[in-house]
C-alpha atoms as a PDB file:
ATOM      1  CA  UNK A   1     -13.749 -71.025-147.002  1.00  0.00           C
ATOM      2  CA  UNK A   2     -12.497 -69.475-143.979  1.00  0.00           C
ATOM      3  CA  UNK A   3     -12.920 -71.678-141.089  1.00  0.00           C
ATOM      4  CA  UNK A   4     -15.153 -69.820-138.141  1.00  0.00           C
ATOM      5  CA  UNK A   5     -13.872 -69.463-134.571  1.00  0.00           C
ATOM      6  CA  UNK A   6     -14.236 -72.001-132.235  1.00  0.00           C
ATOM      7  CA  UNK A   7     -16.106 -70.162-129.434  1.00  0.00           C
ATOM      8  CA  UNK A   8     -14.382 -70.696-125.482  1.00  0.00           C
ATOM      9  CA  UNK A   9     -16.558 -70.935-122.576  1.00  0.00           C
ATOM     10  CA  UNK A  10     -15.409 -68.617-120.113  1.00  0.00           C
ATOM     11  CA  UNK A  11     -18.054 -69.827-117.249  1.00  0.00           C
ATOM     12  CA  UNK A  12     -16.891 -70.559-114.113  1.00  0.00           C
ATOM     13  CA  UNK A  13     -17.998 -73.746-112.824  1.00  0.00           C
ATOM     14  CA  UNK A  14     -21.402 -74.024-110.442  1.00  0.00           C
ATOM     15  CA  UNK A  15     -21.669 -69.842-111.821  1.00  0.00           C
ATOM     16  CA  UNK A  16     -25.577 -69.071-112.560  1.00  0.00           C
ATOM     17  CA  UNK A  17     -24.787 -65.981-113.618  1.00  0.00           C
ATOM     18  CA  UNK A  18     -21.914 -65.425-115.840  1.00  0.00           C
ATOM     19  CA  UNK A  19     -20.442 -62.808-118.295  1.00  0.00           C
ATOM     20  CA  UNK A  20     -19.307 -65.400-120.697  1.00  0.00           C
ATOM     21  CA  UNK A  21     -20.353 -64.621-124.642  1.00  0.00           C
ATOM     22  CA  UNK A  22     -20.420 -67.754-125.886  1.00  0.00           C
ATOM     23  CA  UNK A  23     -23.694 -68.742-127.495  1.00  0.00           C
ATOM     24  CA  UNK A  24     -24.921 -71.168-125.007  1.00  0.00           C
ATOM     25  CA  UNK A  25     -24.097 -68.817-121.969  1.00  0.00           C
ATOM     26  CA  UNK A  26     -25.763 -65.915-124.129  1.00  0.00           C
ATOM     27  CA  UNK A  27     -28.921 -68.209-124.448  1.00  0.00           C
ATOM     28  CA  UNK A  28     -29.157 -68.715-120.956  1.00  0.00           C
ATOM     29  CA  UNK A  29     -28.364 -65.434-119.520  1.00  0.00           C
ATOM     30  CA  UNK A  30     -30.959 -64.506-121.917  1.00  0.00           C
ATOM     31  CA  UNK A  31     -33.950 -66.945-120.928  1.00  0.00           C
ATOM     32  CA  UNK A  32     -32.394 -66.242-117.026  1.00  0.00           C
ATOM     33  CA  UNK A  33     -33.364 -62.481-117.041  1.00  0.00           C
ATOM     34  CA  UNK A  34     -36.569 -62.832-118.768  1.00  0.00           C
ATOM     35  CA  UNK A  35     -37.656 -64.656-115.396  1.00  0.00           C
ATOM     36  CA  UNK A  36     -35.815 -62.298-112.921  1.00  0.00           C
ATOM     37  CA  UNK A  37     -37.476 -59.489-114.966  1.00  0.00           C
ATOM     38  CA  UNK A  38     -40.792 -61.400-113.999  1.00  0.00           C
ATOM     39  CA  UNK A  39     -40.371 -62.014-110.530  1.00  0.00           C
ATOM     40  CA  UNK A  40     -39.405 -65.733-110.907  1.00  0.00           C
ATOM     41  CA  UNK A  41     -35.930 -65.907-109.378  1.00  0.00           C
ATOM     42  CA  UNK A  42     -35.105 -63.197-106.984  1.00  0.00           C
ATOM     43  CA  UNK A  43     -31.331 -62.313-106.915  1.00  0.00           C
ATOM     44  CA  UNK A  44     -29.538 -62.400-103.713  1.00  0.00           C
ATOM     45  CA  UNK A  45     -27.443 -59.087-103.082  1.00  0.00           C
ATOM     46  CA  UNK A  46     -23.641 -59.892-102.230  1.00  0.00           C
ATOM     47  CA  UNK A  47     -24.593 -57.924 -98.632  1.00  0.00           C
ATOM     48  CA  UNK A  48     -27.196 -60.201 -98.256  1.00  0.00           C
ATOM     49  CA  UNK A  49     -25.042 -63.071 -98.930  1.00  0.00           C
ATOM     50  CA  UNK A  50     -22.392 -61.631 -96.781  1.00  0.00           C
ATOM     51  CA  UNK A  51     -25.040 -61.358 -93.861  1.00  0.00           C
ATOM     52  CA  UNK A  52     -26.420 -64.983 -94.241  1.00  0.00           C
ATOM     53  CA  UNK A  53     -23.182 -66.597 -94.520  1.00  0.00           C
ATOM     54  CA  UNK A  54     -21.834 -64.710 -91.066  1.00  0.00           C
ATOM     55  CA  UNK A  55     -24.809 -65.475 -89.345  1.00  0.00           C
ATOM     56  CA  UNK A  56     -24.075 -69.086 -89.736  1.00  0.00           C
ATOM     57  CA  UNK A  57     -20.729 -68.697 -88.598  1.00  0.00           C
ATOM     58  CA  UNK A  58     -21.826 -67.129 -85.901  1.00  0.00           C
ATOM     59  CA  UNK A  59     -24.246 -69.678 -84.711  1.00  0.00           C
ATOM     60  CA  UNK A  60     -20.991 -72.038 -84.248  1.00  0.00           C
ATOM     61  CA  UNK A  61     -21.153 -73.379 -88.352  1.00  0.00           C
ATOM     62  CA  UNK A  62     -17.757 -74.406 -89.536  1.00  0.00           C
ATOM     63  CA  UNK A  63     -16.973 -73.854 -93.410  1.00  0.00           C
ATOM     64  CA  UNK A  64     -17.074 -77.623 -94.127  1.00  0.00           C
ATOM     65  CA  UNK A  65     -20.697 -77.741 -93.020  1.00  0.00           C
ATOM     66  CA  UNK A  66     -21.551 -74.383 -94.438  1.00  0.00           C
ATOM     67  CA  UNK A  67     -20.043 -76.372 -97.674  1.00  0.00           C
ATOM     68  CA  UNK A  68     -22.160 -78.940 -97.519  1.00  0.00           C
ATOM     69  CA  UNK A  69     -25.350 -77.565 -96.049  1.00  0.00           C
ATOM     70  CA  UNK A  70     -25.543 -75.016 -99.198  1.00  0.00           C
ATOM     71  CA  UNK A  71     -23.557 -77.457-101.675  1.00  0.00           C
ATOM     72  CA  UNK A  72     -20.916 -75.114-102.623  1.00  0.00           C
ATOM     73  CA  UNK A  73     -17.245 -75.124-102.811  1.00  0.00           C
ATOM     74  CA  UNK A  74     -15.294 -75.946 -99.160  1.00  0.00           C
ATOM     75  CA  UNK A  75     -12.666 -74.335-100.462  1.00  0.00           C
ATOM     76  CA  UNK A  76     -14.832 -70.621-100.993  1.00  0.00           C
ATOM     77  CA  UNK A  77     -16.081 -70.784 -97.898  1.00  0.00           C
ATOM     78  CA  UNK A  78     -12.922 -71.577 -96.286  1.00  0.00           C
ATOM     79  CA  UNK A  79     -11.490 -68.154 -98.038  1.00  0.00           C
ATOM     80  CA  UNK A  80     -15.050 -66.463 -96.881  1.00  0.00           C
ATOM     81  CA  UNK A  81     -13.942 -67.654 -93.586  1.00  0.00           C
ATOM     82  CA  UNK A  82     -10.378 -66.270 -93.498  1.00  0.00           C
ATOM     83  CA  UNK A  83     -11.488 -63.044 -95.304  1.00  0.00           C
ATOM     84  CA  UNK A  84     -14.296 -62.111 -92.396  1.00  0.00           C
ATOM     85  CA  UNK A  85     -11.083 -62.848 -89.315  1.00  0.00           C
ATOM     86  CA  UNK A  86      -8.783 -60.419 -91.299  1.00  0.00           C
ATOM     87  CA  UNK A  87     -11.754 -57.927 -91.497  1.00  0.00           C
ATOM     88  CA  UNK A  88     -12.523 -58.315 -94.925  1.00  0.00           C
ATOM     89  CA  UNK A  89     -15.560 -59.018 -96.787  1.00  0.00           C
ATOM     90  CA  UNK A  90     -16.196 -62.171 -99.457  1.00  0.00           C
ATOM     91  CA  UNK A  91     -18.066 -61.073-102.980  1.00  0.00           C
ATOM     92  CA  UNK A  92     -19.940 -63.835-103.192  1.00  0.00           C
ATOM     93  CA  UNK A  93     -21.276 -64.567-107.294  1.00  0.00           C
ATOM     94  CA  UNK A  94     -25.174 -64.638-107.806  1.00  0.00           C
ATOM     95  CA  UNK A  95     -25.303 -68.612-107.230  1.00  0.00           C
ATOM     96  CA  UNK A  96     -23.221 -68.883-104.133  1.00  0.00           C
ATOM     97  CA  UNK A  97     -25.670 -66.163-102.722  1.00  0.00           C
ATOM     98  CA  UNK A  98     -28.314 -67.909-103.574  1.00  0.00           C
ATOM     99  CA  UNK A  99     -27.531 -71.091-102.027  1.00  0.00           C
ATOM    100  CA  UNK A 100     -26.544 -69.331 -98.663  1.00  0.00           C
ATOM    101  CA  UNK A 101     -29.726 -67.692 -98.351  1.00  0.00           C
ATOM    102  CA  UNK A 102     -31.909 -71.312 -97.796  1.00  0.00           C
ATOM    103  CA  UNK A 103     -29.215 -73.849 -96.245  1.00  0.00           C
ATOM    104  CA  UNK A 104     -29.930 -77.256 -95.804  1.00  0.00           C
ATOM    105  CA  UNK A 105     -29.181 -79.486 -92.589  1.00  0.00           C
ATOM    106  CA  UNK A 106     -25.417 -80.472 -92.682  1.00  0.00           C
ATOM    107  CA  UNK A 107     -23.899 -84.176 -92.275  1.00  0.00           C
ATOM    108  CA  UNK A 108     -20.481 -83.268 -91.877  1.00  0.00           C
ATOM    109  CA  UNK A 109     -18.257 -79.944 -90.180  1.00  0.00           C
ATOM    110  CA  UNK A 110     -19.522 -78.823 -86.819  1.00  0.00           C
ATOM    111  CA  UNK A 111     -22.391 -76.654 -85.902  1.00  0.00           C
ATOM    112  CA  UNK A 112     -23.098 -74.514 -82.980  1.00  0.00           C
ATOM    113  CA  UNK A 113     -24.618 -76.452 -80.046  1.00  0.00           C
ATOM    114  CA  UNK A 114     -27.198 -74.307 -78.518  1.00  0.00           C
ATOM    115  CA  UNK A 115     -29.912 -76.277 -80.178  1.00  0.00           C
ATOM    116  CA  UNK A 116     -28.703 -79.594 -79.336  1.00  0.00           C
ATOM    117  CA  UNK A 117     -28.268 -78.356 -75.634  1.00  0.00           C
ATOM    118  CA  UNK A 118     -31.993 -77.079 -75.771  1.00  0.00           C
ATOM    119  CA  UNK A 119     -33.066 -80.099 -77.063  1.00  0.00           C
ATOM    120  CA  UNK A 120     -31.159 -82.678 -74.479  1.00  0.00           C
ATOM    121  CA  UNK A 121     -32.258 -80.241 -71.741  1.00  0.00           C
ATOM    122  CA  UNK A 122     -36.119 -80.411 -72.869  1.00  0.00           C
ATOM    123  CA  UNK A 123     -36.102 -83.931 -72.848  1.00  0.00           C
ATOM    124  CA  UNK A 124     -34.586 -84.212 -69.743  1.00  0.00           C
ATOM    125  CA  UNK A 125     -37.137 -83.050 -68.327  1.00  0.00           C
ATOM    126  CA  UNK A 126     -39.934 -84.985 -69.439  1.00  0.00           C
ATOM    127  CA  UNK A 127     -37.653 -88.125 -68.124  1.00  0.00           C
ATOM    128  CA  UNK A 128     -35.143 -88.847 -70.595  1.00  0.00           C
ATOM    129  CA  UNK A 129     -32.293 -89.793 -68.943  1.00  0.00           C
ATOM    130  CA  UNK A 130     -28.774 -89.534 -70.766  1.00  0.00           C
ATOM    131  CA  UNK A 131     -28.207 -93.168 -71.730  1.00  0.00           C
ATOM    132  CA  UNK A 132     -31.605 -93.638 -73.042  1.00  0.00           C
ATOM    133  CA  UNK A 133     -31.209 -90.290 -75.240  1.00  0.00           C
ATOM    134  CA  UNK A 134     -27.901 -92.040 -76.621  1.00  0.00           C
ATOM    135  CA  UNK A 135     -29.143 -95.874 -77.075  1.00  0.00           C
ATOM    136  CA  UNK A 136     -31.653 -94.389 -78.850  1.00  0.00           C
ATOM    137  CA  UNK A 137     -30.042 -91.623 -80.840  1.00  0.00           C
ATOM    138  CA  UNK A 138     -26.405 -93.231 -81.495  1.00  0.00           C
ATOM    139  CA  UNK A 139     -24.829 -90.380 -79.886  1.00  0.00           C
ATOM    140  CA  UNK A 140     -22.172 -91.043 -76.744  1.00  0.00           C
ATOM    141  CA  UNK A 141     -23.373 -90.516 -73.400  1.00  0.00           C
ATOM    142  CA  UNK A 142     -20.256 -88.335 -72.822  1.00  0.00           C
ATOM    143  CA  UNK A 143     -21.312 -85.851 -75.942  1.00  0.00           C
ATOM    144  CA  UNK A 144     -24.980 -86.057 -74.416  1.00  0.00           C
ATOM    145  CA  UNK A 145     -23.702 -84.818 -71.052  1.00  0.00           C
ATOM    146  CA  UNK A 146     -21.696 -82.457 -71.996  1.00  0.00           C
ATOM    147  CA  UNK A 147     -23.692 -81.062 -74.423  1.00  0.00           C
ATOM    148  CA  UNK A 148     -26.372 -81.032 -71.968  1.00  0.00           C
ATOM    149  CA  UNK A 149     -24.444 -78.642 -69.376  1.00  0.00           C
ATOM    150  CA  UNK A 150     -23.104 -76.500 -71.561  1.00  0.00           C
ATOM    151  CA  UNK A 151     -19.124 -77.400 -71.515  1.00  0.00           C
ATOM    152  CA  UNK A 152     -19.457 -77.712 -75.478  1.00  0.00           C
ATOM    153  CA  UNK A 153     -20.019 -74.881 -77.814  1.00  0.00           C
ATOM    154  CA  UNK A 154     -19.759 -76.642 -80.716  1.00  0.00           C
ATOM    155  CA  UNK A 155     -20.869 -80.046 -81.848  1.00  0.00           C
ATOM    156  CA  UNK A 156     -20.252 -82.787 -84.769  1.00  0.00           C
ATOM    157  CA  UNK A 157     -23.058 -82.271 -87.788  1.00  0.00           C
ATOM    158  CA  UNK A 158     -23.749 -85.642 -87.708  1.00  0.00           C
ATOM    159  CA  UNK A 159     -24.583 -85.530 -84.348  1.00  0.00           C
ATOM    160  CA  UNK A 160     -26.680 -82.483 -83.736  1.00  0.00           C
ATOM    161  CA  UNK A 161     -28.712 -84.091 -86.690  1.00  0.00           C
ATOM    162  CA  UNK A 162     -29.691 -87.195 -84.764  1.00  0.00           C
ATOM    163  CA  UNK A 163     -30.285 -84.806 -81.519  1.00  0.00           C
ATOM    164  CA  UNK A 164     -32.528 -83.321 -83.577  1.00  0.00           C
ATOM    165  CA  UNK A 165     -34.212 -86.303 -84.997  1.00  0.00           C
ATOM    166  CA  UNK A 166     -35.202 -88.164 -81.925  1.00  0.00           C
ATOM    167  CA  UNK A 167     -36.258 -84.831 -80.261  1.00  0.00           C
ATOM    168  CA  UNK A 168     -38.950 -84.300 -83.087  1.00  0.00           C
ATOM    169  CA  UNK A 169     -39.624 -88.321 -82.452  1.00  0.00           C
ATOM    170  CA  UNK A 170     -40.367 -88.598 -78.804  1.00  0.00           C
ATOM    171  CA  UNK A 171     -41.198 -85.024 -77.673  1.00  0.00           C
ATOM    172  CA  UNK A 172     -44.430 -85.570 -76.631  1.00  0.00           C
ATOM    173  CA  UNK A 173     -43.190 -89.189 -75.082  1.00  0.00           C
ATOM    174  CA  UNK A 174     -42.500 -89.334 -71.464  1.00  0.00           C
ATOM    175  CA  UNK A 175     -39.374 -91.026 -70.642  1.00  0.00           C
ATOM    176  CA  UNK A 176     -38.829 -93.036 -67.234  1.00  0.00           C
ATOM    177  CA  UNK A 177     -36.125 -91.625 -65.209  1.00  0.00           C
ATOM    178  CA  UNK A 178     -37.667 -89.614 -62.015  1.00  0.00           C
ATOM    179  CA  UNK A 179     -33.970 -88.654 -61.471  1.00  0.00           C
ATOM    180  CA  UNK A 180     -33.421 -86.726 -64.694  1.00  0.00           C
ATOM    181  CA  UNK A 181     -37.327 -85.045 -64.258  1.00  0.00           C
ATOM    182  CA  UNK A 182     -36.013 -84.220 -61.020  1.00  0.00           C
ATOM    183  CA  UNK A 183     -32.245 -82.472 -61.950  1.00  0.00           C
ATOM    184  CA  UNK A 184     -34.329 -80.817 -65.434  1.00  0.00           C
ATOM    185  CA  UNK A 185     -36.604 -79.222 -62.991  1.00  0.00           C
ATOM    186  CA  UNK A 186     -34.022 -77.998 -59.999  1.00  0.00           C
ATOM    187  CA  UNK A 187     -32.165 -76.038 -63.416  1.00  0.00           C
ATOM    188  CA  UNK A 188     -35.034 -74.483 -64.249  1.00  0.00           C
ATOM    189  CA  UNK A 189     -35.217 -76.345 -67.980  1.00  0.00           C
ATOM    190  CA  UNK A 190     -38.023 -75.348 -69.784  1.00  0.00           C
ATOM    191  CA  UNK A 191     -40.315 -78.763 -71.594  1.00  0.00           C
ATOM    192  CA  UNK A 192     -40.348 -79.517 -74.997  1.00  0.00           C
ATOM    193  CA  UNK A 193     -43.852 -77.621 -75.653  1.00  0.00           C
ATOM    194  CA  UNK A 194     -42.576 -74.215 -74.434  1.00  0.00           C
ATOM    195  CA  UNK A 195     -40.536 -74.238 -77.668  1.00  0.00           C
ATOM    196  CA  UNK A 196     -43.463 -75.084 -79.991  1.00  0.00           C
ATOM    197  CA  UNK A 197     -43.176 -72.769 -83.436  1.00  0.00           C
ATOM    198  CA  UNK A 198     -39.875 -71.493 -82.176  1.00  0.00           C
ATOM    199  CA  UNK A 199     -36.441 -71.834 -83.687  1.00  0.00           C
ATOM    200  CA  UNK A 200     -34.498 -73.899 -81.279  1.00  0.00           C
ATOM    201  CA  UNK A 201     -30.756 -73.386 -83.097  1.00  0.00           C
ATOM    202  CA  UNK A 202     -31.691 -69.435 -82.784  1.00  0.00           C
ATOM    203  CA  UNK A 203     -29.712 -67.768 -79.728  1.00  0.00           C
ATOM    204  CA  UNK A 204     -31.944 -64.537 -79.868  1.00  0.00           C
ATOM    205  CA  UNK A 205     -35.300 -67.125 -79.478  1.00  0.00           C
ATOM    206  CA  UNK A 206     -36.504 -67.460 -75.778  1.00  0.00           C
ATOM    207  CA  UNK A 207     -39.028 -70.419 -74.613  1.00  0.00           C
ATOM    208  CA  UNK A 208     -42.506 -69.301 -73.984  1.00  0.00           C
ATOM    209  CA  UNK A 209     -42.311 -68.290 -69.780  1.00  0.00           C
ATOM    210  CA  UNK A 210     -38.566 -68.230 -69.885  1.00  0.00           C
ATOM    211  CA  UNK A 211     -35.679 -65.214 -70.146  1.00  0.00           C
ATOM    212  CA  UNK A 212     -33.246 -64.685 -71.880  1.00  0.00           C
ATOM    213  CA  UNK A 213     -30.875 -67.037 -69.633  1.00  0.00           C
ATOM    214  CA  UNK A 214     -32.179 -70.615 -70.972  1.00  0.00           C
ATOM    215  CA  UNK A 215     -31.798 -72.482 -67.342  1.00  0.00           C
ATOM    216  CA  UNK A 216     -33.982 -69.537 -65.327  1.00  0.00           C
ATOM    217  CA  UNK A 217     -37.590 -69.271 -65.569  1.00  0.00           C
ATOM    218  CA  UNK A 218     -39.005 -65.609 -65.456  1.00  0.00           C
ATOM    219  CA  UNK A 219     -41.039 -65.978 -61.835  1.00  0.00           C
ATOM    220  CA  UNK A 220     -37.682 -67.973 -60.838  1.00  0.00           C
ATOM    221  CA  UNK A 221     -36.238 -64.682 -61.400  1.00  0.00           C
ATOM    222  CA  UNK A 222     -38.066 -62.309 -59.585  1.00  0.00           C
ATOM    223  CA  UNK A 223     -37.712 -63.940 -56.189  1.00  0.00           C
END
């Protein structure tokens, strides 16, 4: 009796979509495209892929927290990375695409700032001062400040998550400090209900009243 083949998976690792023929990738590709075929699982384009994954950059992401944000491979997005500064473009597979398109909140890497800023700033303004924002969030008064006016583009994960967290905790809680109501309001920082329904980690999103400068309100302007 002639002995039969033994059959090789060829499937990259973490690969949804694969060109392997073995029988168990052949099964799944198979059961896979009957639900693409009926609207069940959308595929990503690479340009859309491409798009999503430079957007993040953009907004001040860092490959390790692109990594972890969209669970994929540091060491893909670290070649996405290099490929976009020589003026390439990254061919992201079907999975990868996938996971870029709905990123989580990252823990580690650093993230743009802009949100964090907007979110110090708004609470500043209601009377948070700096050293109760960072008892209570477990960030360092000197990140808090300097977040705060601007002299940081970029900001630990970690930390823009518990920003984030205590802002969605206490944003319609008053703090105490006259002095920081007092500073919030001489800049021109818009309050934490100006940003209702809006995307605070988007630069092109403006608080309700404001421009496009966060720190100047629009009749501030026109004097």
């Amino acid at each position: 009796m002639t002995a039969q083949p033994v059959e090789v998976c060829r499937r990259r690792p973490n690969s949804r979509w694969t060109r392997c023929r073995c029988g168990p990738c052949r099964h799944d590709m198979y059961r896979l495209n009957k639900v693409v075929r009926g609207g069940g699982v959308p595929r990503v384009s690479r340009e859309e892929a491409w798009a999503a994954f430079c957007g993040l950059l953009d907004k001040g992401w860092t490959p390790r927290a692109i990594a972890d944000a969209c669970d994929l491979p540091e060491t893909m997005l670290d070649s996405a990375s290099q490929r976009r500064l020589r003026g390439g473009v990254y061919r992201f597979g079907a999975h990868a695409a996938a996971r870029l398109m709905t990123p989580g909140t990252p823990t580690v890497g650093r993230v743009g700032a802009l949100g964090s800023m907007r979110r110090l700033r708004a609470l500043a303004r209601i009377g948070w001062s700096t050293q109760t924002i960072a008892d209570r969030s477990g960030v360092s008064p000197t990140v808090i400040r300097d977040v705060q006016a601007k002299r940081r583009e970029v900001i630990a994960a970690v930390n823009a998550e518990a920003i984030a967290g205590l802002f969605e905790a206490v944003r319609d809680r008053c703090g105490t400090s006259t002095v920081a109501v007092v500073t919030a309001d001489r800049e021109g920082w818009p309050q934490p209900y100006r940003w209702d329904g809006l995307d605070m980690d988007d630069p092109a999103v403006t608080p309700v009243g404001y421009g496009r400068c966060d720190g100047v309100k629009v009749s501030q302007r026109r004097r």
